[in-house]
C-alpha atoms as a PDB file:
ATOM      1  CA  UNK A   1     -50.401-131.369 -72.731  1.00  0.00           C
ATOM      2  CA  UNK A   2     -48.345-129.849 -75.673  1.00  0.00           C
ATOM      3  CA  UNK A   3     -45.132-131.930 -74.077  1.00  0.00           C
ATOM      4  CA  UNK A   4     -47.277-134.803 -73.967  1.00  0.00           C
ATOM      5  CA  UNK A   5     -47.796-134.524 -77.882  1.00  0.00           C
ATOM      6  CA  UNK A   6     -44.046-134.126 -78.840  1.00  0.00           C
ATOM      7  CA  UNK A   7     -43.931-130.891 -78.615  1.00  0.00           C
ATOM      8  CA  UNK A   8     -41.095-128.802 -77.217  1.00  0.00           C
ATOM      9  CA  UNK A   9     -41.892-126.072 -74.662  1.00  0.00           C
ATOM     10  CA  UNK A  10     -40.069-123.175 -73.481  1.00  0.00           C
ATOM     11  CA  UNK A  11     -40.873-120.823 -70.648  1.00  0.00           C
ATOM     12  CA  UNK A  12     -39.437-117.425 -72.078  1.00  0.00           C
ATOM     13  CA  UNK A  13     -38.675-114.255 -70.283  1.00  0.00           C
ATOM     14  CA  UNK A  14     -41.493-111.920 -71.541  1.00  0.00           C
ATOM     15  CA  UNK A  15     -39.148-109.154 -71.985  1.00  0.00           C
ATOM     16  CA  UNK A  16     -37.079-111.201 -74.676  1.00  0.00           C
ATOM     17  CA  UNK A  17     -39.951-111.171 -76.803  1.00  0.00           C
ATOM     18  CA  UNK A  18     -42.309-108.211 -75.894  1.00  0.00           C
ATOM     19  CA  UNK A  19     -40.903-105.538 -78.719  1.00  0.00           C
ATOM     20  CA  UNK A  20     -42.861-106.192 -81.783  1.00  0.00           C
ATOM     21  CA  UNK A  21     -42.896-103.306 -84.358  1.00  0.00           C
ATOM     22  CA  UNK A  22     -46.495-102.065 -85.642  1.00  0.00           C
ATOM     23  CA  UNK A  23     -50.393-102.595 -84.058  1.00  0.00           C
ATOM     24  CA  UNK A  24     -49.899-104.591 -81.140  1.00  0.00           C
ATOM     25  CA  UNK A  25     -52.206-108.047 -81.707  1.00  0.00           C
ATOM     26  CA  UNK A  26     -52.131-111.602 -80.764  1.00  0.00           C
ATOM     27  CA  UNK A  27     -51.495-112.875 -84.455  1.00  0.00           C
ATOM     28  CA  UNK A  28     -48.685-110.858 -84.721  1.00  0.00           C
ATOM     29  CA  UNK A  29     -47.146-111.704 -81.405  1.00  0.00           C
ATOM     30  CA  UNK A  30     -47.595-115.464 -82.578  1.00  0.00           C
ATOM     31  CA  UNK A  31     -45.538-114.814 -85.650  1.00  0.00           C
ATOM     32  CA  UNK A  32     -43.163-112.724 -84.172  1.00  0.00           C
ATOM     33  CA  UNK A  33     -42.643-115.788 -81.291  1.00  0.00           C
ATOM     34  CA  UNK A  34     -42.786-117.887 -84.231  1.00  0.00           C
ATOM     35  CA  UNK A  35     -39.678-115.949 -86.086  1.00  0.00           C
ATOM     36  CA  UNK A  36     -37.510-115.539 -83.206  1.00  0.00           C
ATOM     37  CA  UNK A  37     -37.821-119.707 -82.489  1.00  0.00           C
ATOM     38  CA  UNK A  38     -36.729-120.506 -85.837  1.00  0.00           C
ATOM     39  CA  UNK A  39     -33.602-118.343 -85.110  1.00  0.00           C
ATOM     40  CA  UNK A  40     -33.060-120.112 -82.308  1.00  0.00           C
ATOM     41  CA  UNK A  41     -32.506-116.533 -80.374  1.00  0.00           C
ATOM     42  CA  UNK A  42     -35.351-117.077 -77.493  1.00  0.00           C
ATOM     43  CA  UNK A  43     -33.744-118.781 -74.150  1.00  0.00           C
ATOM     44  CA  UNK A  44     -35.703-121.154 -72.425  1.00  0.00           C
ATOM     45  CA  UNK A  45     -35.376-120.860 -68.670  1.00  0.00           C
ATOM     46  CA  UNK A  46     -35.037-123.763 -66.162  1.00  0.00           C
ATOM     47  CA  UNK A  47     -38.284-125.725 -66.077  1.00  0.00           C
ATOM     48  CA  UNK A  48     -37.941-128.649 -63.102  1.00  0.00           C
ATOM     49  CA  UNK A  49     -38.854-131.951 -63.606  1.00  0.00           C
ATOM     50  CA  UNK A  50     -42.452-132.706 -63.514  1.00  0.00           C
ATOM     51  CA  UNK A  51     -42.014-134.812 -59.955  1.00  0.00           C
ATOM     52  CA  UNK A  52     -40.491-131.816 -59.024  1.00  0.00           C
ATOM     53  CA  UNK A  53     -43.006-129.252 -60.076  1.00  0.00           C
ATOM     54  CA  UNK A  54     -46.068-131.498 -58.204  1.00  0.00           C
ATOM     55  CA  UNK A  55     -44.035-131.305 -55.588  1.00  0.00           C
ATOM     56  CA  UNK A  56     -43.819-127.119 -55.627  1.00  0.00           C
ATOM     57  CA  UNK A  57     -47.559-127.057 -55.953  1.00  0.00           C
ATOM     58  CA  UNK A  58     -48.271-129.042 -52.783  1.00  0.00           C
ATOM     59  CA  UNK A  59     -45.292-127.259 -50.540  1.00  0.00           C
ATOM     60  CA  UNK A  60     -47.332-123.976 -51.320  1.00  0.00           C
ATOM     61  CA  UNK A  61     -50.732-124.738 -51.028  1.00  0.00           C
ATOM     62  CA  UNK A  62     -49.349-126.554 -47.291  1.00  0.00           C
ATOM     63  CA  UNK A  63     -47.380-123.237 -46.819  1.00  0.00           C
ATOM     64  CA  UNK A  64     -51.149-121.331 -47.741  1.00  0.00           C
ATOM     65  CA  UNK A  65     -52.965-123.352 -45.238  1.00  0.00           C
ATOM     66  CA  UNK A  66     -50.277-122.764 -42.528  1.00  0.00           C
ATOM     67  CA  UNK A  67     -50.898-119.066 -42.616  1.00  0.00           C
ATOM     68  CA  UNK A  68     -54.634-119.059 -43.080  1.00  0.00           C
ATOM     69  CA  UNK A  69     -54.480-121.238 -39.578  1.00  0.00           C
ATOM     70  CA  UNK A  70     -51.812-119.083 -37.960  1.00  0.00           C
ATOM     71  CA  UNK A  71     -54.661-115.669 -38.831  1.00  0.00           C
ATOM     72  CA  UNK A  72     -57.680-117.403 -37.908  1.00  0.00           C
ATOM     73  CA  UNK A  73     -55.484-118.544 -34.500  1.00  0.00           C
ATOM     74  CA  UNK A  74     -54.458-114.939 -33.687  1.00  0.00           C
ATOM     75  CA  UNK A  75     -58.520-113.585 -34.636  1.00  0.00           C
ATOM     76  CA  UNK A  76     -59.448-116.528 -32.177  1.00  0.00           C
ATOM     77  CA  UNK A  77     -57.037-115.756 -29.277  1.00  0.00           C
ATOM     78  CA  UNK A  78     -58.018-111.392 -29.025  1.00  0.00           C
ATOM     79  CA  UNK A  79     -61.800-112.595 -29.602  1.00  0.00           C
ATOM     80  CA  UNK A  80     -61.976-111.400 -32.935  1.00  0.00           C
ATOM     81  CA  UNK A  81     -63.750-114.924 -34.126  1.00  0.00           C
ATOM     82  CA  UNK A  82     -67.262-115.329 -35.736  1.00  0.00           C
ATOM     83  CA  UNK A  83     -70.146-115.049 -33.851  1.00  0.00           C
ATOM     84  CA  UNK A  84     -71.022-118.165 -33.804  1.00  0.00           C
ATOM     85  CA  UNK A  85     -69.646-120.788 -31.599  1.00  0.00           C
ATOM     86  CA  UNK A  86     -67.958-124.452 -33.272  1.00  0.00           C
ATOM     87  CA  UNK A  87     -70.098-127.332 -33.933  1.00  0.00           C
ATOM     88  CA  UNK A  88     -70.004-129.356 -31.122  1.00  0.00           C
ATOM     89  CA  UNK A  89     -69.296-127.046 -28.654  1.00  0.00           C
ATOM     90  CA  UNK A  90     -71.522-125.007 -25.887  1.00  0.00           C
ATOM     91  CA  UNK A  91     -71.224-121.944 -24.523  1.00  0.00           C
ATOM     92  CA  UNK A  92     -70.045-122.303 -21.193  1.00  0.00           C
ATOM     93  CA  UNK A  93     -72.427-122.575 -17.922  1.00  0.00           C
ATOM     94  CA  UNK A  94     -71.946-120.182 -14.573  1.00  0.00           C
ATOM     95  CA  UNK A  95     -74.379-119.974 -11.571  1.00  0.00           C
ATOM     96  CA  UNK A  96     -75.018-116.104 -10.715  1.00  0.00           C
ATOM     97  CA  UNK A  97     -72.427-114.408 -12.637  1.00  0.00           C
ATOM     98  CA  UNK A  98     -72.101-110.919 -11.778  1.00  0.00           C
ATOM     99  CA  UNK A  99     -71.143-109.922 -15.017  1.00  0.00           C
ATOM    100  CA  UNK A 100     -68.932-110.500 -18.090  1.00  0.00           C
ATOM    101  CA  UNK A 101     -65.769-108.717 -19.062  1.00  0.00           C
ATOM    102  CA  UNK A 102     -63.522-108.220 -22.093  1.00  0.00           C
ATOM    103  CA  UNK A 103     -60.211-106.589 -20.998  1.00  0.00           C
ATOM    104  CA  UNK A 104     -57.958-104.897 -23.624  1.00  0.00           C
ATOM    105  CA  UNK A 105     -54.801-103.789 -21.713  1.00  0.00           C
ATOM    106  CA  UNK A 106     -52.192-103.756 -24.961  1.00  0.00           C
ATOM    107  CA  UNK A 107     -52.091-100.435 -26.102  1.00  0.00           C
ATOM    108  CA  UNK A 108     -49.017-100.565 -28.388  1.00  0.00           C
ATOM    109  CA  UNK A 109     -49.163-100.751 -31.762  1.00  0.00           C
ATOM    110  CA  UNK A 110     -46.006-102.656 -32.374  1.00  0.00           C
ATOM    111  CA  UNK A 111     -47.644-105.527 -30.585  1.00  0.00           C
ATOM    112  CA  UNK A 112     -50.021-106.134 -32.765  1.00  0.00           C
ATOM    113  CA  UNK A 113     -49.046-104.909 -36.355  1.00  0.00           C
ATOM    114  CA  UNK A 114     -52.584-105.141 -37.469  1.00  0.00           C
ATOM    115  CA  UNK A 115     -53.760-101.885 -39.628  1.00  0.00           C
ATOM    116  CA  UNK A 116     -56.969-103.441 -40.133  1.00  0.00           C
ATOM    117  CA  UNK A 117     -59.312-104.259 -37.549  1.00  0.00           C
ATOM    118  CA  UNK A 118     -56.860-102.329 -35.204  1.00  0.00           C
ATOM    119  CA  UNK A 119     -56.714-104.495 -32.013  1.00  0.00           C
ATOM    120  CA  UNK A 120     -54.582-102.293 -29.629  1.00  0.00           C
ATOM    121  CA  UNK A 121     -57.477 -99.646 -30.195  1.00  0.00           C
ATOM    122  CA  UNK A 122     -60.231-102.246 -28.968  1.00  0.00           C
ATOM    123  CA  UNK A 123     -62.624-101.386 -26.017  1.00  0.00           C
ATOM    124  CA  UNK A 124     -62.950-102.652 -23.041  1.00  0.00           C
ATOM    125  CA  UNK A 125     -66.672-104.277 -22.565  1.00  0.00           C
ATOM    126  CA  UNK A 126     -68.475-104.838 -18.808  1.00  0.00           C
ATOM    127  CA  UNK A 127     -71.678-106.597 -19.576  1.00  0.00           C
ATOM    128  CA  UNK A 128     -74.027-107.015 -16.719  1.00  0.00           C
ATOM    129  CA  UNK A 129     -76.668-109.358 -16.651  1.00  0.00           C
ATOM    130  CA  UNK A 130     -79.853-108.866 -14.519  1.00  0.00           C
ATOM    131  CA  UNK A 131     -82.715-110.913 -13.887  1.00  0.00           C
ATOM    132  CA  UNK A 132     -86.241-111.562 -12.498  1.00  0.00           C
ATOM    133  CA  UNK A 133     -89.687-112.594 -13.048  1.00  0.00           C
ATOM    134  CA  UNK A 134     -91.520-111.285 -16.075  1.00  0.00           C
ATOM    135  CA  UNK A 135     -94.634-110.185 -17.391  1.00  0.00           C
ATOM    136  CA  UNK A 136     -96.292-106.840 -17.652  1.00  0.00           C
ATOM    137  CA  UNK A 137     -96.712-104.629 -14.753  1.00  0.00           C
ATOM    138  CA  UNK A 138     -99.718-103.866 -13.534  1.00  0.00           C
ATOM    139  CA  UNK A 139    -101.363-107.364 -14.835  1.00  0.00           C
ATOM    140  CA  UNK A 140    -101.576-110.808 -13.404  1.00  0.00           C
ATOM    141  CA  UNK A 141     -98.885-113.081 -14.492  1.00  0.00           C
ATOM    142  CA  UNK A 142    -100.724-116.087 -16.445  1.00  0.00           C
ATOM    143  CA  UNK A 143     -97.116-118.363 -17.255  1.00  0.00           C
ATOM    144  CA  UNK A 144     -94.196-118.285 -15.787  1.00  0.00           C
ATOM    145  CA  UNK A 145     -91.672-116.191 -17.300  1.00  0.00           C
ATOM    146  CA  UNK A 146     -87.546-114.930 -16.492  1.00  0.00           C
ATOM    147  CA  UNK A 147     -87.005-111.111 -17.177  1.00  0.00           C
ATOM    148  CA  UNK A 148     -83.480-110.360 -18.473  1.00  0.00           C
ATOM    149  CA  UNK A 149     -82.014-106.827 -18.222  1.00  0.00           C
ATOM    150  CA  UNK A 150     -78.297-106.653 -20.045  1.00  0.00           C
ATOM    151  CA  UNK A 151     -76.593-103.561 -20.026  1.00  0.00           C
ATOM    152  CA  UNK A 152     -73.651-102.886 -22.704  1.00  0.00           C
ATOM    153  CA  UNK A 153     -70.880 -99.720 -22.469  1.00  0.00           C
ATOM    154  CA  UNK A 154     -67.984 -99.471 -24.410  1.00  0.00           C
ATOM    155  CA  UNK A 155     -67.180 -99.833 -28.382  1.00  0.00           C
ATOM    156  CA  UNK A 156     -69.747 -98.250 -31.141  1.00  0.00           C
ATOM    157  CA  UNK A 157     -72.589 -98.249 -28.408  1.00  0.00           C
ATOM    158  CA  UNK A 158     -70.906 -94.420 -26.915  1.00  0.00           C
ATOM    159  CA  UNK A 159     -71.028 -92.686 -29.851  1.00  0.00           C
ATOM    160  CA  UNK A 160     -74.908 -93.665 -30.651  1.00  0.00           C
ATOM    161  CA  UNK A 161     -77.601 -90.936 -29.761  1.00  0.00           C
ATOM    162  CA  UNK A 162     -81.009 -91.415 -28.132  1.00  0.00           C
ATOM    163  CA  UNK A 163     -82.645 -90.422 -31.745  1.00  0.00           C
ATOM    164  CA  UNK A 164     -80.716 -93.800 -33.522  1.00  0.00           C
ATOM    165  CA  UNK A 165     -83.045 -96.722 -34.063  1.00  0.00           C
ATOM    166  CA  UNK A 166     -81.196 -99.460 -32.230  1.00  0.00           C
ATOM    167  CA  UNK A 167     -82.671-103.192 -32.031  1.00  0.00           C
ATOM    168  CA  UNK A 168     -81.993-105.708 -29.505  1.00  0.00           C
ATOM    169  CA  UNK A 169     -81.682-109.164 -31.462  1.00  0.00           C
ATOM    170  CA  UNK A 170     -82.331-112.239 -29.009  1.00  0.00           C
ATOM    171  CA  UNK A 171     -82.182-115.747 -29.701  1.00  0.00           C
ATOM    172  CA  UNK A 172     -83.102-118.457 -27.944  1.00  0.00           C
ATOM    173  CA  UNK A 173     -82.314-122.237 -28.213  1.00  0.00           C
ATOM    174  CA  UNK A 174     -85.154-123.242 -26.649  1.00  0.00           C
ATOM    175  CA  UNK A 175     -88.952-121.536 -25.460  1.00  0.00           C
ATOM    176  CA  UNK A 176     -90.050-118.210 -26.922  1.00  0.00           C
ATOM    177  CA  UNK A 177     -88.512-114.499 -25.946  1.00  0.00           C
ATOM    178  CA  UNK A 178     -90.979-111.688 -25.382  1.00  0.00           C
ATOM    179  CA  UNK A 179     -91.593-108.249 -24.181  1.00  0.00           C
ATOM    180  CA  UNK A 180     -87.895-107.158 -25.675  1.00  0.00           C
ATOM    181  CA  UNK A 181     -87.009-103.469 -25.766  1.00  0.00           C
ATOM    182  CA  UNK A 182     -83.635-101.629 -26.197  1.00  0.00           C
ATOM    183  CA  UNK A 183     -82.901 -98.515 -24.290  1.00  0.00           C
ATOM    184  CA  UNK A 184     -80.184 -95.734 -23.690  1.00  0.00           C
ATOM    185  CA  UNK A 185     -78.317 -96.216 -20.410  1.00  0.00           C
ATOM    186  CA  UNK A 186     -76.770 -92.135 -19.893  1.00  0.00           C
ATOM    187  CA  UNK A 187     -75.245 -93.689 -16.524  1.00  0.00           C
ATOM    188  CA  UNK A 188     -72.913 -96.133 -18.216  1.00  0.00           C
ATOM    189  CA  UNK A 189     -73.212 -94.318 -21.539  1.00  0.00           C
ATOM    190  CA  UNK A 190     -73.724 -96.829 -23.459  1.00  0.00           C
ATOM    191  CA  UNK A 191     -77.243 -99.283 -23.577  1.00  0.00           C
ATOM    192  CA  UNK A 192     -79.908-101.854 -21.767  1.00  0.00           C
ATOM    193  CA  UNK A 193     -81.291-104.832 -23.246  1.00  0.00           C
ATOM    194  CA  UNK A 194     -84.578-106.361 -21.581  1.00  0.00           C
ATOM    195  CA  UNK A 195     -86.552-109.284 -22.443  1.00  0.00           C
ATOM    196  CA  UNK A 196     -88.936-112.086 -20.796  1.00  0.00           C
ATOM    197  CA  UNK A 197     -87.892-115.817 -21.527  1.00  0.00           C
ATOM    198  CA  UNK A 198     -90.660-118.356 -21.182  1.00  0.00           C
ATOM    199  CA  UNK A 199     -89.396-121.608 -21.139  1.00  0.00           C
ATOM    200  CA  UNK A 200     -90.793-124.904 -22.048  1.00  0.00           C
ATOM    201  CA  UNK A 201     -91.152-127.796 -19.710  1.00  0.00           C
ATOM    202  CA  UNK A 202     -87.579-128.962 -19.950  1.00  0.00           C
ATOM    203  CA  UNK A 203     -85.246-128.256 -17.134  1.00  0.00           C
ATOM    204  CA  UNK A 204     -82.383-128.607 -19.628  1.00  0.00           C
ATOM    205  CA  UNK A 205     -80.090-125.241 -19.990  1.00  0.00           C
ATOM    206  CA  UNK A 206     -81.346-122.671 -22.670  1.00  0.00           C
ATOM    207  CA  UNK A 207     -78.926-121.075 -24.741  1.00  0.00           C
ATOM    208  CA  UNK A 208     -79.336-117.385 -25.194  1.00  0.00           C
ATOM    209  CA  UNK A 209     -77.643-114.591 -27.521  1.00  0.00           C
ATOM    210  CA  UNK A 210     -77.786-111.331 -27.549  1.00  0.00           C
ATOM    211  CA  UNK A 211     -76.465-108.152 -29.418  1.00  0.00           C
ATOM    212  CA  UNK A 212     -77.458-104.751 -30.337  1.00  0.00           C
ATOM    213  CA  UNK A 213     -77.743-103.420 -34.334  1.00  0.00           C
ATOM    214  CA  UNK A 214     -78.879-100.302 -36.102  1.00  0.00           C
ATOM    215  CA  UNK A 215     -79.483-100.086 -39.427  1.00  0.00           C
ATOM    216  CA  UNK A 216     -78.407-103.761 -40.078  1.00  0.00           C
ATOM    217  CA  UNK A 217     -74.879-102.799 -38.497  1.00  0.00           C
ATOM    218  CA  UNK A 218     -73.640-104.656 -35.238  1.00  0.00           C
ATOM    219  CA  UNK A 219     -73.012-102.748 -32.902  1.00  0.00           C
ATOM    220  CA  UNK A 220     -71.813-104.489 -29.690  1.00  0.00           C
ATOM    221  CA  UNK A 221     -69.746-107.832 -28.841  1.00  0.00           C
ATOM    222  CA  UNK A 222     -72.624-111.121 -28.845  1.00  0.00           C
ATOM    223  CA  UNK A 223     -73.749-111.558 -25.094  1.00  0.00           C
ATOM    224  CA  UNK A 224     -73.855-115.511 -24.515  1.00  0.00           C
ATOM    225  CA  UNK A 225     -75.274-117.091 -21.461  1.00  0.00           C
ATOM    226  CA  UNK A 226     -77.251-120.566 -20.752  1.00  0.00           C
ATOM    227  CA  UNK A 227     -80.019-120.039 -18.322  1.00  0.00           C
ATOM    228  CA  UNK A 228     -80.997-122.873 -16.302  1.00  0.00           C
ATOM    229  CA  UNK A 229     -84.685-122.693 -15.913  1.00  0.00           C
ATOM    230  CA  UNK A 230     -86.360-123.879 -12.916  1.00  0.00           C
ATOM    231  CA  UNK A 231     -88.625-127.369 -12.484  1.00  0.00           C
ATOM    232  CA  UNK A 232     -92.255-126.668 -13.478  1.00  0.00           C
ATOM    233  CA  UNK A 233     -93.479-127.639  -9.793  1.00  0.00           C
ATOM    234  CA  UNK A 234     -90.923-124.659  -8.918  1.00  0.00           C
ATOM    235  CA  UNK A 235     -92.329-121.841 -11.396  1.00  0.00           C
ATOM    236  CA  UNK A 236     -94.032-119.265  -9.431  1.00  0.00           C
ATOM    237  CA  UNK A 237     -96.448-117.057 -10.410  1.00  0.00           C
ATOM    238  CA  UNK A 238     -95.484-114.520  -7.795  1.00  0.00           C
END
């Protein structure tokens, strides 16, 4: 702006110009900047051409983006990513899987080099899904519904006592979750998940989420599946 006005401009090494005698304020630093120009004593460093400074500005912010994509890449690729999956994607679809499991078999620290989140120190997870009609024992069913039972061991969830409030939070895409309770698993040390999904009368898969929290904390990886409920003519009552 001031070069576009006639005026010239020099970029100054701050320790040139920094000694000024007396109560350090801005009108004096102005006249003392003032003083030395007239003597002609302050050397102007190398400013680039303007072409040439655009072009600094754009090689940086490129060189910016490049790492932020090279972090979020290495998050992605040990499953460090958000929670939630990309637009346009789906979680993916298994028939009778036995279980789920995250396997963390880099120990070494020099493999990593992260001092944050710590990656060579993160558990291993075995998530176990387990399923079955629902309802209430000891009453007669009056919809059809798909019991759940989830089991989770490893991370935060082994060093949380029976006395700790944890919640299960469930989500479904589709139908309505019910009868949901969270519960300490001393066999696997760690915890069990149960809930009833009633679906609606779509056959279409149902995407499902779980996790466990306490005190608004997560607590445990996010336990994705897509249930593929049954025709209606096929829902049992028994």
């Amino acid at each position: 702006m001031l070069e576009a006005r006639g005026f010239e401009v020099l970029l100054v090494n701050a320790r040139h110009v920094k000694n000024v005698t007396g109560r350090k304020r801005d009108v004096l630093d102005c006249q003392r900047l003032q003083q030395l120009h007239s003597y002609g004593l302050p050397r102007g460093a190398l400013r680039p051409a303007e072409a040439v400074r655009t072009l600094r500005v754009h090689a940086r912010q490129r060189g910016a983006l490049l790492r932020t994509q090279s972090r979020l890449r290495a998050a992605h690729a040990q499953g460090a990513g958000a929670d939630e999956h990309p637009a346009g994607q789906r979680p993916f679809a298994d028939h009778s899987p036995r279980g789920f499991r995250r396997m963390q078999r880099d120990r070494n620290f020099e493999n990593h080099q992260d001092d944050g989140v710590f990656y060579d120190r993160r558990p291993s997870l075995w998530v176990e899904p387990r399923t079955g009609l629902g309802g209430v024992v000891g009453q007669k069913r009056k919809y059809f519904s798909w019991r759940f039972a989830v089991d989770f061991a490893g991370g935060d969830l082994a060093l949380v006592d029976a006395k700790t409030e944890v919640e299960a939070v469930i989500s479904a895409s589709r139908g309505r979750v019910e009868i949901t309770s969270a519960r300490p698993l001393v066999s696997i040390r760690g915890w069990r998940a149960m809930f009833d999904m009633v679906p609606d009368a779509s056959t279409e898969p149902i995407a499902l989420r779980l996790f466990f929290r306490a005190r608004g904390q997560a607590l445990s990886e996010t336990w994705r599946y897509e249930w593929m409920p049954p025709p209606v003519a096929q829902r049992a009552l028994d």
